[in-house]
Protein backbone atom coordinates (compact mmCIF):
# COMPACT_ATOMS: atom_id res chain seq x y z
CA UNK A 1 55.05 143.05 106.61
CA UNK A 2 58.41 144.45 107.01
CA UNK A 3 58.87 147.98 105.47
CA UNK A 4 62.20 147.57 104.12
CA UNK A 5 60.58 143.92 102.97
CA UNK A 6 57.24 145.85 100.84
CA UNK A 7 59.70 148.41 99.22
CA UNK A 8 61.73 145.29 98.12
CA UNK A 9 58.77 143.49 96.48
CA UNK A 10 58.10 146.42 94.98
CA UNK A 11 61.26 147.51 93.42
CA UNK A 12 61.39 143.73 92.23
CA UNK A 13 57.88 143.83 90.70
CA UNK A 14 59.04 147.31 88.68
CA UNK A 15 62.16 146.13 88.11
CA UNK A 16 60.79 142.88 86.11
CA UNK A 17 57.96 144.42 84.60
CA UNK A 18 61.02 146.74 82.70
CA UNK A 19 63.69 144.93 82.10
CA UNK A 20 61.43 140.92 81.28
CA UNK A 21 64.20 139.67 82.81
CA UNK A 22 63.78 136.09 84.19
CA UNK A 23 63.62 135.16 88.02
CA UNK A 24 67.40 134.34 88.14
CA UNK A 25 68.58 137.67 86.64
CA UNK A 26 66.00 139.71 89.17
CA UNK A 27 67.63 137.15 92.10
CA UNK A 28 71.38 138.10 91.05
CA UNK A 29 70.88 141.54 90.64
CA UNK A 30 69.33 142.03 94.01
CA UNK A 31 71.34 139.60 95.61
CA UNK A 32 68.47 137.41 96.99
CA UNK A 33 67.38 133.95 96.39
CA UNK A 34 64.79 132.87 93.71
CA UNK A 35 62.40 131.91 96.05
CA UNK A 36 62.78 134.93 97.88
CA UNK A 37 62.19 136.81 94.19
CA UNK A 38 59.08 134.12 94.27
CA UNK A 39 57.64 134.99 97.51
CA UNK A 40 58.29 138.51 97.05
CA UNK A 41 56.52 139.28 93.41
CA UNK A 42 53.76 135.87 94.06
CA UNK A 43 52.72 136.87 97.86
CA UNK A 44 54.06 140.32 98.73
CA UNK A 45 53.73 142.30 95.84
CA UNK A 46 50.16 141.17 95.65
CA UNK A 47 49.49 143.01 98.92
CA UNK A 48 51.16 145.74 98.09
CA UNK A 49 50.54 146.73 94.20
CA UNK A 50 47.96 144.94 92.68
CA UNK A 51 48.63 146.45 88.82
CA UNK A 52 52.67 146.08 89.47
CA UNK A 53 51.34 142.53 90.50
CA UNK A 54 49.74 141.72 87.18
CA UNK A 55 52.52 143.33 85.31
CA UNK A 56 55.33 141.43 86.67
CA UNK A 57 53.68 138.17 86.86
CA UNK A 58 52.73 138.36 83.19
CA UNK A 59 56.62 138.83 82.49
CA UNK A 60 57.14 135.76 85.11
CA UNK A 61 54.53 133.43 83.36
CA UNK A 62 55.95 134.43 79.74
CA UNK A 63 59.21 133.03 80.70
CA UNK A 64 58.50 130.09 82.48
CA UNK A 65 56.54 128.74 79.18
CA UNK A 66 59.43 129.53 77.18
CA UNK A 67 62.43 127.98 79.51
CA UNK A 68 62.47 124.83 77.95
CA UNK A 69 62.64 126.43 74.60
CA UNK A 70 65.99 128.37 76.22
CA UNK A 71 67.37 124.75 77.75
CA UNK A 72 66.70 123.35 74.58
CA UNK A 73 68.63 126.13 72.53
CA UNK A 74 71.36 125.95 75.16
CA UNK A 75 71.64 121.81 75.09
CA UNK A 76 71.86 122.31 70.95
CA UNK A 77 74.62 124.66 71.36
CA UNK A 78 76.51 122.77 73.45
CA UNK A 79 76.76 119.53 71.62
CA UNK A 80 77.54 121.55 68.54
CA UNK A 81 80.43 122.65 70.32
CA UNK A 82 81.27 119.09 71.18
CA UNK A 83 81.04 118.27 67.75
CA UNK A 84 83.46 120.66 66.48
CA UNK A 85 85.89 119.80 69.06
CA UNK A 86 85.20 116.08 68.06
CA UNK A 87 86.35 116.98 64.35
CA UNK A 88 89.12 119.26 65.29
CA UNK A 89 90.39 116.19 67.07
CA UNK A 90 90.10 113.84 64.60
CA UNK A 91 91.70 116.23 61.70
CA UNK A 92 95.07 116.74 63.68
């Protein structure tokens, strides 16, 4: 494995294990793919740090079972909005 690849994983791994953020938030804030964030926490970081490993893939597990919960919240909020665009409409 690449050096500069291992140091990645494992500023990834620390960086989610910290912050909870979600695999899309790690990917945007270093500028990689998700499945590079993937590959690098799932495969790499394995290798590499086995307690960053456990860490960061608890964080990763957490917030795939509650995504739907966050899609669902999101789909409510925007058909509210629809709503309320719906009666400001019809008032005017």
């Amino acid at each position: 494995m690449d050096d500069l690849v291992g140091r990645r994983a494992v500023e990834i791994g620390r960086y989610i294990a910290e912050t909870k953020c979600t695999v899309r938030q790690a990917a945007k804030k270093f500028g990689i793919s998700k499945s590079t964030v993937h590959k690098d926490i799932s495969e790499r970081l394995e290798e590499l740090d086995g307690d960053l490993y456990e860490q960061a893939e608890q964080v990763l597990q957490f917030n795939k079972a509650q995504r739907h919960i966050r899609g669902g919240n999101a789909t409510k909020k925007k058909y509210e909005q629809v709503r309320k665009i719906k009666s400001d409409t019809a008032e005017n």
